[in-house]
PDB file of N, CA and C in Angstrom:
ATOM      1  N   UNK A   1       0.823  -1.184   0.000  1.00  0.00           N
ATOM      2  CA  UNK A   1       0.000   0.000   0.000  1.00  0.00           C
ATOM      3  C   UNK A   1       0.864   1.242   0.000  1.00  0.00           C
ATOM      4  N   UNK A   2       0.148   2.274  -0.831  1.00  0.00           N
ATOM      5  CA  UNK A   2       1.147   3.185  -1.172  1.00  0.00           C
ATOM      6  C   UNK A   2       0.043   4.707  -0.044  1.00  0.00           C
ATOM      7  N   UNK A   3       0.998   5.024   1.271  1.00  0.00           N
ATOM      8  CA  UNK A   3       0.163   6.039   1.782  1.00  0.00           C
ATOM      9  C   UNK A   3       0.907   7.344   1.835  1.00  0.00           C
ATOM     10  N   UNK A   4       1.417   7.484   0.390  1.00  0.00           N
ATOM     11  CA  UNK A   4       1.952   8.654   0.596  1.00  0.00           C
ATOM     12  C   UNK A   4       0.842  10.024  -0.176  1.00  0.00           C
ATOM     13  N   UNK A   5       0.998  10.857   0.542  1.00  0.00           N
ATOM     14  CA  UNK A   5       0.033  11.840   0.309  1.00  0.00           C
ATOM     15  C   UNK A   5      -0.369  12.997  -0.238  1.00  0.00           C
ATOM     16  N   UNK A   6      -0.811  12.890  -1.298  1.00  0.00           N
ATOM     17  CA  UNK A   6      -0.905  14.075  -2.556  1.00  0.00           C
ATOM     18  C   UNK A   6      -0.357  15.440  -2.347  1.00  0.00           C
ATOM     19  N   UNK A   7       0.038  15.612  -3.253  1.00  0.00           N
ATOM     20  CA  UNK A   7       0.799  16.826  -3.123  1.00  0.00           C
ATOM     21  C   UNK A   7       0.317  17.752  -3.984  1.00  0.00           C
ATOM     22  N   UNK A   8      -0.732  18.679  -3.042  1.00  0.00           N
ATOM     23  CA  UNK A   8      -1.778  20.110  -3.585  1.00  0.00           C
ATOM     24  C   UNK A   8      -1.283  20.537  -4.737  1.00  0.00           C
ATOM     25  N   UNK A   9       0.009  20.401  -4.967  1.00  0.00           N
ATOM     26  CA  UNK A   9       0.335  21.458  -6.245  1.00  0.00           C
ATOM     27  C   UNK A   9      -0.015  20.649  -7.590  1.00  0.00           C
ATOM     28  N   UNK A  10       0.302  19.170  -7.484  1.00  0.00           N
ATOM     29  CA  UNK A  10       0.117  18.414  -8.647  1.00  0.00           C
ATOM     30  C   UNK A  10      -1.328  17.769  -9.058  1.00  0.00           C
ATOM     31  N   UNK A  11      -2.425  18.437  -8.221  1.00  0.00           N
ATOM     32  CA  UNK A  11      -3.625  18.530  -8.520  1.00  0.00           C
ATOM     33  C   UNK A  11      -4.154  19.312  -9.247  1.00  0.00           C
ATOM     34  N   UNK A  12      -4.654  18.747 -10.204  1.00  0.00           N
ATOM     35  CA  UNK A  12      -5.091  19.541 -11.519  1.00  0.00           C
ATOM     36  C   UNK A  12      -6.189  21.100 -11.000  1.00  0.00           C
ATOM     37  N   UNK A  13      -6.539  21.917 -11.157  1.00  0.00           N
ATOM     38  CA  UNK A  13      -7.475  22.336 -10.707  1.00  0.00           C
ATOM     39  C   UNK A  13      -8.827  22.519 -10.904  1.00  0.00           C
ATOM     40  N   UNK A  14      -9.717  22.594 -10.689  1.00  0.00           N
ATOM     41  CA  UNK A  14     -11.071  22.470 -11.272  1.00  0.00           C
ATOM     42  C   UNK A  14     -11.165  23.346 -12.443  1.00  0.00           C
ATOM     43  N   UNK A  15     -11.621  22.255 -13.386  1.00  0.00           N
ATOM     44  CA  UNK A  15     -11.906  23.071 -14.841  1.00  0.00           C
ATOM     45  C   UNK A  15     -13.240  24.145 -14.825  1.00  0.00           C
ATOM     46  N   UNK A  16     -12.492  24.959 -15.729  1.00  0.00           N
ATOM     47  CA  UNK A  16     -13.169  26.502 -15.426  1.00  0.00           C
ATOM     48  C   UNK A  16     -15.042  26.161 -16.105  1.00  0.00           C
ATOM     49  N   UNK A  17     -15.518  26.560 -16.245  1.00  0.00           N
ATOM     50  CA  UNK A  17     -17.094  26.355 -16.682  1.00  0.00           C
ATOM     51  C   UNK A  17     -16.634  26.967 -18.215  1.00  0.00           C
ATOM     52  N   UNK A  18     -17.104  26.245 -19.028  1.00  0.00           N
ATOM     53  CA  UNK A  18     -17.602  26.333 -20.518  1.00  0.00           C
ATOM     54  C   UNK A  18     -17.891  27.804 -20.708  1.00  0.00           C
ATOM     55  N   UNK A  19     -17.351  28.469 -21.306  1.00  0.00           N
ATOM     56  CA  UNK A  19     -17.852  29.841 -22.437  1.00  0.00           C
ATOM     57  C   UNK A  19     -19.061  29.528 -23.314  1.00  0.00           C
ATOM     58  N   UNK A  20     -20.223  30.161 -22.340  1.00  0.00           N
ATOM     59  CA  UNK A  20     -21.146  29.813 -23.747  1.00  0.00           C
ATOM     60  C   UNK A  20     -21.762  31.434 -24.450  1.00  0.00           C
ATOM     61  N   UNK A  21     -21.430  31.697 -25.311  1.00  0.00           N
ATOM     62  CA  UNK A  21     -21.688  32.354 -26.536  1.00  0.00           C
ATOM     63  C   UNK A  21     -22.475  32.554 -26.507  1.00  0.00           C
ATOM     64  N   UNK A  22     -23.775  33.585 -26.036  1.00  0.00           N
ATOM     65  CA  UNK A  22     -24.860  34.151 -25.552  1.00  0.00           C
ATOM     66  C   UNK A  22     -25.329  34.842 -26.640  1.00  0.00           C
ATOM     67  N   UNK A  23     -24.386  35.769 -27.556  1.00  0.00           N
ATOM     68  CA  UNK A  23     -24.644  36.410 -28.420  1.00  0.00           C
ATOM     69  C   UNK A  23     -25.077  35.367 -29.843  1.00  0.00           C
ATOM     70  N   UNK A  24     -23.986  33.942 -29.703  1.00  0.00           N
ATOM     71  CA  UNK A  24     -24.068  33.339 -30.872  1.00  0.00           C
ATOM     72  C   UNK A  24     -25.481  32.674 -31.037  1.00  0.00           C
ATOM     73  N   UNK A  25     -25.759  32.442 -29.968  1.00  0.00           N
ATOM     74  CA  UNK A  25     -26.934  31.595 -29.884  1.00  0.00           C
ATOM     75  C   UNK A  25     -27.935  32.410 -29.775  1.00  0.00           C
ATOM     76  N   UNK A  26     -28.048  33.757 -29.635  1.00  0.00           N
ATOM     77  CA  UNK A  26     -29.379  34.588 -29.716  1.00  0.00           C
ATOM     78  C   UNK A  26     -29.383  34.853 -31.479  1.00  0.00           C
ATOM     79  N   UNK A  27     -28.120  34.874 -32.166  1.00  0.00           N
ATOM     80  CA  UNK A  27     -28.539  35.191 -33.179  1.00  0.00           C
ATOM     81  C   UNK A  27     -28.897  33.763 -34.066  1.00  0.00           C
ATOM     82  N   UNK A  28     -28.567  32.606 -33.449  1.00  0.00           N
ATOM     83  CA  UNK A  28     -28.980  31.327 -34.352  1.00  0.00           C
ATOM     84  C   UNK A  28     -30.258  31.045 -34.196  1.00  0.00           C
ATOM     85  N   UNK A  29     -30.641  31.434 -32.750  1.00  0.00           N
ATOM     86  CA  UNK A  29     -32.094  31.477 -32.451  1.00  0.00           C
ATOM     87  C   UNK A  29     -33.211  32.223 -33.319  1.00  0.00           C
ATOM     88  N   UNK A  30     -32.751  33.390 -33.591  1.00  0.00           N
ATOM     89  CA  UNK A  30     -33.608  34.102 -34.261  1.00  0.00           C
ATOM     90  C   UNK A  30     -33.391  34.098 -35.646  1.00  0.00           C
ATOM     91  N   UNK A  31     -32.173  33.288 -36.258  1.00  0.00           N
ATOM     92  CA  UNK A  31     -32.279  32.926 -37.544  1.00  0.00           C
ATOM     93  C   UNK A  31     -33.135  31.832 -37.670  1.00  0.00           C
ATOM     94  N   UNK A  32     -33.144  30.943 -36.828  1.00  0.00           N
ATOM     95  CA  UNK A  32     -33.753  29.540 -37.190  1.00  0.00           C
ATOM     96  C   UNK A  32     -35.251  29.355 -36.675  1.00  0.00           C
ATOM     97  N   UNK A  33     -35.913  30.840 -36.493  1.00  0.00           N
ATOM     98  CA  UNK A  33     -37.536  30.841 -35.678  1.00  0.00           C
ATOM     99  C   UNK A  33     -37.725  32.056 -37.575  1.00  0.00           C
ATOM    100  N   UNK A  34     -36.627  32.467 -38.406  1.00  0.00           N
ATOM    101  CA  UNK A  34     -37.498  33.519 -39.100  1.00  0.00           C
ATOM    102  C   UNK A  34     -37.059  32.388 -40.353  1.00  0.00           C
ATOM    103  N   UNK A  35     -36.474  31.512 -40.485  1.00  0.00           N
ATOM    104  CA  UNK A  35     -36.136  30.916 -41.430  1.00  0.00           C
ATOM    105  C   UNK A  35     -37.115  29.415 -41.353  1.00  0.00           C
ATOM    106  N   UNK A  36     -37.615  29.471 -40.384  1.00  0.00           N
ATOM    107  CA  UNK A  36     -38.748  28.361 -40.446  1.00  0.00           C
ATOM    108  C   UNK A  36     -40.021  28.408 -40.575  1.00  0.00           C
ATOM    109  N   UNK A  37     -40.469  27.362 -40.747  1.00  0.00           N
ATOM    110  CA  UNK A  37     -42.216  27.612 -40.717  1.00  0.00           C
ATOM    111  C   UNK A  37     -42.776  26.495 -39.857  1.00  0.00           C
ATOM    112  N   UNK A  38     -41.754  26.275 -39.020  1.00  0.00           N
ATOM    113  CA  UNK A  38     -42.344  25.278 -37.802  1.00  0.00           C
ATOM    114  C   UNK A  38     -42.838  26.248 -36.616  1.00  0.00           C
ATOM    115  N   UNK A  39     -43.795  26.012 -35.933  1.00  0.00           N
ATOM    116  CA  UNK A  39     -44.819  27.184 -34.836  1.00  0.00           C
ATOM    117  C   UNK A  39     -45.098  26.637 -34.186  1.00  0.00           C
ATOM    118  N   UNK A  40     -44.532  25.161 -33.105  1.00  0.00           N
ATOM    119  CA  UNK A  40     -44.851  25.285 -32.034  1.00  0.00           C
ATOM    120  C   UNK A  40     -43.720  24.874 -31.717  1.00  0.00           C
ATOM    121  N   UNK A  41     -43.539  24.449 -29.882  1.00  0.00           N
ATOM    122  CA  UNK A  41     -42.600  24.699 -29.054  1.00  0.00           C
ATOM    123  C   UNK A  41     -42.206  25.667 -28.271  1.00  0.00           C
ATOM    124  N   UNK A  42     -41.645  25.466 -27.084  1.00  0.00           N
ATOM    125  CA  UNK A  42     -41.865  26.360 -25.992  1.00  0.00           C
ATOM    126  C   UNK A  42     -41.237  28.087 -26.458  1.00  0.00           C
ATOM    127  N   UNK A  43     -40.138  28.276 -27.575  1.00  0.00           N
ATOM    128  CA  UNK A  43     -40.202  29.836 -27.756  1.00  0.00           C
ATOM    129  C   UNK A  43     -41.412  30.592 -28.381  1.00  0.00           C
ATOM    130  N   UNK A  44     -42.030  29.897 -29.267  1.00  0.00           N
ATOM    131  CA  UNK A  44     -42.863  30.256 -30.166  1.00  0.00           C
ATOM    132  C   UNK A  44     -44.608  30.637 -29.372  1.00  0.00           C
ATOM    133  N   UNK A  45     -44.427  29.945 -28.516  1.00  0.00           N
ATOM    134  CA  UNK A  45     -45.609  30.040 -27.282  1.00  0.00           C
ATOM    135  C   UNK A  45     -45.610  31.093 -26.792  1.00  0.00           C
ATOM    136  N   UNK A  46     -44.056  31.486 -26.134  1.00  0.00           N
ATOM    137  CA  UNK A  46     -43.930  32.055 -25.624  1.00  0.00           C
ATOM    138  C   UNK A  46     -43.937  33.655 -25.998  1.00  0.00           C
ATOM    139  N   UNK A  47     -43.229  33.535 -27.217  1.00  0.00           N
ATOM    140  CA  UNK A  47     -43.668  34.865 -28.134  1.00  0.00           C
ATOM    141  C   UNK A  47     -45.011  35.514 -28.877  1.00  0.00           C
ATOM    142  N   UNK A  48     -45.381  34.547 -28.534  1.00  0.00           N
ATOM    143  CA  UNK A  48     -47.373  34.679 -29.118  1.00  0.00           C
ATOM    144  C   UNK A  48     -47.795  35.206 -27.761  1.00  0.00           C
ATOM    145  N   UNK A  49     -47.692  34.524 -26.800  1.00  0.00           N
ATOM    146  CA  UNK A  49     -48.119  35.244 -25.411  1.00  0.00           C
ATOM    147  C   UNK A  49     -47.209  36.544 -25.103  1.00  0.00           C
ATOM    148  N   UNK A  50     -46.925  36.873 -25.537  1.00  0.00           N
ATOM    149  CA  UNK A  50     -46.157  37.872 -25.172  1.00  0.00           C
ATOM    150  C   UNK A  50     -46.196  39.050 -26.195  1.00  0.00           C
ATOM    151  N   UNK A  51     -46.569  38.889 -26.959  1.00  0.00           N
ATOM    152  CA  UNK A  51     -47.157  39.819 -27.777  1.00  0.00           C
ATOM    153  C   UNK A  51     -48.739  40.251 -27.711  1.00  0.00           C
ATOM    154  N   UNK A  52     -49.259  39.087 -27.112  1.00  0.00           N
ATOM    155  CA  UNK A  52     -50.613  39.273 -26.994  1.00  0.00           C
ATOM    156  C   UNK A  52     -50.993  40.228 -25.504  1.00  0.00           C
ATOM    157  N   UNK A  53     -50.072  39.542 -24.319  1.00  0.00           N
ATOM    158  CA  UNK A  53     -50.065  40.471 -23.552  1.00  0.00           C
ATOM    159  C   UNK A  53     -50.180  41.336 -23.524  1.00  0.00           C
ATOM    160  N   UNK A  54     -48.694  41.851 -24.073  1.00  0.00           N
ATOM    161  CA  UNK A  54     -48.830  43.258 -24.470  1.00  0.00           C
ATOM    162  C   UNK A  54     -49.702  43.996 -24.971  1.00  0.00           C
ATOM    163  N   UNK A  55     -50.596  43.381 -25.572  1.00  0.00           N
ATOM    164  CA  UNK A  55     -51.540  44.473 -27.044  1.00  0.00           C
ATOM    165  C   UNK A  55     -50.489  44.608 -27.812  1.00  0.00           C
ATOM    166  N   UNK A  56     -49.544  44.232 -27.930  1.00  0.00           N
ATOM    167  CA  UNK A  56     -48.790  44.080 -29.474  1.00  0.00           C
ATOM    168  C   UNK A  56     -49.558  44.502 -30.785  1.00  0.00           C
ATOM    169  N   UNK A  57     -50.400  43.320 -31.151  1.00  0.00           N
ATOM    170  CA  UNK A  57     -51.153  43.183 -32.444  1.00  0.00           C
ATOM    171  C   UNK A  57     -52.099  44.649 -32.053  1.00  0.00           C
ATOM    172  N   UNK A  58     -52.423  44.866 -31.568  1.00  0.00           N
ATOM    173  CA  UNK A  58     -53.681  45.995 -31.703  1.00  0.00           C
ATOM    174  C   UNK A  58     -52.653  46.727 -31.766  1.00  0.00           C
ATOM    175  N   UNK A  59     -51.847  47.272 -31.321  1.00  0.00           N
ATOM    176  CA  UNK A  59     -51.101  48.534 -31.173  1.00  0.00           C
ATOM    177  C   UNK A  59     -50.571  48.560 -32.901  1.00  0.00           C
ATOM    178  N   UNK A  60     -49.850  47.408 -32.963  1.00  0.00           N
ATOM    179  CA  UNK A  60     -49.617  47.761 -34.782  1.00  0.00           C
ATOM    180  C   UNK A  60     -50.099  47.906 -35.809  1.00  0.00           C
ATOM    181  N   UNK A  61     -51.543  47.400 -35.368  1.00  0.00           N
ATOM    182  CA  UNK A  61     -52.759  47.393 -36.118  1.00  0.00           C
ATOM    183  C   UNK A  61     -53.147  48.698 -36.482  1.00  0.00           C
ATOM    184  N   UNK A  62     -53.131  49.278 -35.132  1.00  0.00           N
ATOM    185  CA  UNK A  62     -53.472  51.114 -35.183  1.00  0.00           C
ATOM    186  C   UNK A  62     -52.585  51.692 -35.367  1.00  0.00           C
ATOM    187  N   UNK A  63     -51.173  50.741 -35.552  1.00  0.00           N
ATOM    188  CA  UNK A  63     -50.246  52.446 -36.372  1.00  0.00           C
ATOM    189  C   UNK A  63     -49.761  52.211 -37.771  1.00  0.00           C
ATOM    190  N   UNK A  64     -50.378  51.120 -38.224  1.00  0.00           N
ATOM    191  CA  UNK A  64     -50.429  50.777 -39.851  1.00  0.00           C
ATOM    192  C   UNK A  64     -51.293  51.702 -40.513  1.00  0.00           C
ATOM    193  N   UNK A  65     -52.478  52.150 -39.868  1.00  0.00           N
ATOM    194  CA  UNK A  65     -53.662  53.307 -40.363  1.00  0.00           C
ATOM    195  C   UNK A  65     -53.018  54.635 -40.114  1.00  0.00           C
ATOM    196  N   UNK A  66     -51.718  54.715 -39.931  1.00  0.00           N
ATOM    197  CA  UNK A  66     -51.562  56.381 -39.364  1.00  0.00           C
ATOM    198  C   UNK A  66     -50.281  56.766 -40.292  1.00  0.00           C
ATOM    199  N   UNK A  67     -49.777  58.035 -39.818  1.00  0.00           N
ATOM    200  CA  UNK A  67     -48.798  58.293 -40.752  1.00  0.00           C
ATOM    201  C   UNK A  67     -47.488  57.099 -40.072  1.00  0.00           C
ATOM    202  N   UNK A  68     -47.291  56.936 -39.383  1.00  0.00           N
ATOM    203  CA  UNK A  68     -46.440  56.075 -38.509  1.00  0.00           C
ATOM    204  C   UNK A  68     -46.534  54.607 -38.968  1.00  0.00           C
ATOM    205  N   UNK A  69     -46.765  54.713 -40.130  1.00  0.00           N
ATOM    206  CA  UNK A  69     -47.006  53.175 -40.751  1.00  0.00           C
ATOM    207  C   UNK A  69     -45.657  52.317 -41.223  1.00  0.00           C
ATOM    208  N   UNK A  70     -44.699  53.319 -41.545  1.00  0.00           N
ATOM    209  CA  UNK A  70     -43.391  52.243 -41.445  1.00  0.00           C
ATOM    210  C   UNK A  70     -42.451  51.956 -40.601  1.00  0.00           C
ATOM    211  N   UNK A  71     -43.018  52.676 -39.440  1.00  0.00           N
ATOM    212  CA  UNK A  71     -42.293  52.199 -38.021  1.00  0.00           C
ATOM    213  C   UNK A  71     -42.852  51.173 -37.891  1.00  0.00           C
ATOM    214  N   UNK A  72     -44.156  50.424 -38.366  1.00  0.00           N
ATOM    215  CA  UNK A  72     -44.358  49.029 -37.663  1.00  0.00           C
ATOM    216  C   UNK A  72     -43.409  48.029 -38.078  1.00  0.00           C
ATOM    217  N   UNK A  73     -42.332  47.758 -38.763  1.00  0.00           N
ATOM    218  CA  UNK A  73     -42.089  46.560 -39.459  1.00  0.00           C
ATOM    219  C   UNK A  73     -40.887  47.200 -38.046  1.00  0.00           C
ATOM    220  N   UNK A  74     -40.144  48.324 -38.225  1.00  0.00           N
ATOM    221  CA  UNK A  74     -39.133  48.538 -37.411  1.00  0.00           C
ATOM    222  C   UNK A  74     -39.683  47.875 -35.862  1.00  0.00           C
ATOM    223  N   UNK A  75     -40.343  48.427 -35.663  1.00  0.00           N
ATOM    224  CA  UNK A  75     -40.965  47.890 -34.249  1.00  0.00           C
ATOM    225  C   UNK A  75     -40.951  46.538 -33.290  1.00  0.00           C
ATOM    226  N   UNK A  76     -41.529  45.602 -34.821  1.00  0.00           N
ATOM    227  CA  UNK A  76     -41.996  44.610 -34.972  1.00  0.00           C
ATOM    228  C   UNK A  76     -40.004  43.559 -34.742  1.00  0.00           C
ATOM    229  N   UNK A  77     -39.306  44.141 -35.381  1.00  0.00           N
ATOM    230  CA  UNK A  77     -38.081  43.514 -35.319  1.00  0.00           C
ATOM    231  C   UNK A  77     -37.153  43.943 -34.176  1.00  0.00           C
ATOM    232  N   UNK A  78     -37.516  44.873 -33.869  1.00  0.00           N
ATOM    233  CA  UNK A  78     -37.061  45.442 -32.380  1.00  0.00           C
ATOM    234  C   UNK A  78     -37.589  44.575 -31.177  1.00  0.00           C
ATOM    235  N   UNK A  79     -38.844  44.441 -31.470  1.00  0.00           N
ATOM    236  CA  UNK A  79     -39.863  43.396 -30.286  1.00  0.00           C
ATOM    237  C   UNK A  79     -38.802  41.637 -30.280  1.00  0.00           C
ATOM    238  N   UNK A  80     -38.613  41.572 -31.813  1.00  0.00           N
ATOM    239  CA  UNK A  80     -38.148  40.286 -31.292  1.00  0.00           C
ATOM    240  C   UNK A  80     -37.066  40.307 -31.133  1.00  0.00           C
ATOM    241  N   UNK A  81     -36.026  41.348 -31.662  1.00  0.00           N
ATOM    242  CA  UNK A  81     -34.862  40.853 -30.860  1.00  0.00           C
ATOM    243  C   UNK A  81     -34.842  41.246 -29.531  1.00  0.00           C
ATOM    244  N   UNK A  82     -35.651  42.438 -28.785  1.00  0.00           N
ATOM    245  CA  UNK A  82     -35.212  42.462 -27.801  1.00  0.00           C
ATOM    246  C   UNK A  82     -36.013  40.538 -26.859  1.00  0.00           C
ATOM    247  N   UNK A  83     -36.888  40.244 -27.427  1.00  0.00           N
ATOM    248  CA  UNK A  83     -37.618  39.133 -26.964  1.00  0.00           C
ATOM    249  C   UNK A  83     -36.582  37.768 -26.806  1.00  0.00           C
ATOM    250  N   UNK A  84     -36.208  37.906 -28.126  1.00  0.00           N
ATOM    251  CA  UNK A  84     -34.861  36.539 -28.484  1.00  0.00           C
ATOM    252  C   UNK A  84     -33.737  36.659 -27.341  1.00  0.00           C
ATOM    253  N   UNK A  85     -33.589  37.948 -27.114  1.00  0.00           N
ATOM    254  CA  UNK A  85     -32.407  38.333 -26.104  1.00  0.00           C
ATOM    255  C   UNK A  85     -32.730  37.754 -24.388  1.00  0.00           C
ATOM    256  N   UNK A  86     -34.142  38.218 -24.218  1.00  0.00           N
ATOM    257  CA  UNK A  86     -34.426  38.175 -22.994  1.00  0.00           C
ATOM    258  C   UNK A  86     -34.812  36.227 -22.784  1.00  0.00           C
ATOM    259  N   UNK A  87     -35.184  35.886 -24.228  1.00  0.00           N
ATOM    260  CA  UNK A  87     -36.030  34.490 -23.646  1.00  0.00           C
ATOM    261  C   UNK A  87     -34.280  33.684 -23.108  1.00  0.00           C
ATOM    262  N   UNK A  88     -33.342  33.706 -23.882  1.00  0.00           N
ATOM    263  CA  UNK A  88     -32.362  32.979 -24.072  1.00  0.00           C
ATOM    264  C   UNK A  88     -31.582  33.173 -23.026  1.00  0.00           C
ATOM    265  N   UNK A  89     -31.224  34.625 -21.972  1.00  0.00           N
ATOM    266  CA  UNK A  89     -30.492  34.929 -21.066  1.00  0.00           C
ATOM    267  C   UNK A  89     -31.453  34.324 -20.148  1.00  0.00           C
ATOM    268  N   UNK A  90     -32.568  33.731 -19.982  1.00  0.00           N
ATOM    269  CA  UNK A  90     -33.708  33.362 -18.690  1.00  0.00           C
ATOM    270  C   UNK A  90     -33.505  32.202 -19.204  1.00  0.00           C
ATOM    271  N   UNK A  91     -33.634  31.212 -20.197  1.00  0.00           N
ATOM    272  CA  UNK A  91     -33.646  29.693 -19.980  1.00  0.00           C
ATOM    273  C   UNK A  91     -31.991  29.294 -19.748  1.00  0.00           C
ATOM    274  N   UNK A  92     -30.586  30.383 -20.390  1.00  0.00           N
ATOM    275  CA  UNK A  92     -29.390  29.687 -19.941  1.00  0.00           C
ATOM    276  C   UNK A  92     -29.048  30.172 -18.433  1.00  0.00           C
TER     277      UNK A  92
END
């Protein structure tokens, strides 16, 4: 039996936690929800409720009739990235 006793320095040290790419994956996310035509699963739920909450749809509804009619598309892409940003920093 061998009781000789480790020596702290030649212990590896705990490996650091994984870099995960927050930015990469918000933007694969929101490539692969505008490049599809699949609609369910838990983001897609979640962005329907969350627009609905809001009054989303009515609100763009009523500024498509106004002079403010090409801020909706701007709007509309602002909503989801800031949405893509927030769903992805809360489920990692």
């Amino acid at each position: 039996m061998n009781n000789i006793p480790d020596n702290p320095a030649r212990v590896a040290p705990p490996e650091p936690p994984s870099n995960i790419n927050a930015k990469e994956i918000k933007y694969d996310l929101l490539d692969a929800y505008l490049d599809s035509d699949v609609q369910d699963g838990a983001f897609h739920e979640e962005l329907e409720n969350y627009i609905i909450e809001n009054g989303l749809v009515h609100h763009w509804m009523r500024k498509l009739y106004s002079r403010e009619a090409d801020q909706v598309q701007l709007d509309m892409q602002d909503t989801l990235k800031s949405f893509v940003s927030d769903y992805v920093e809360r489920v990692l």
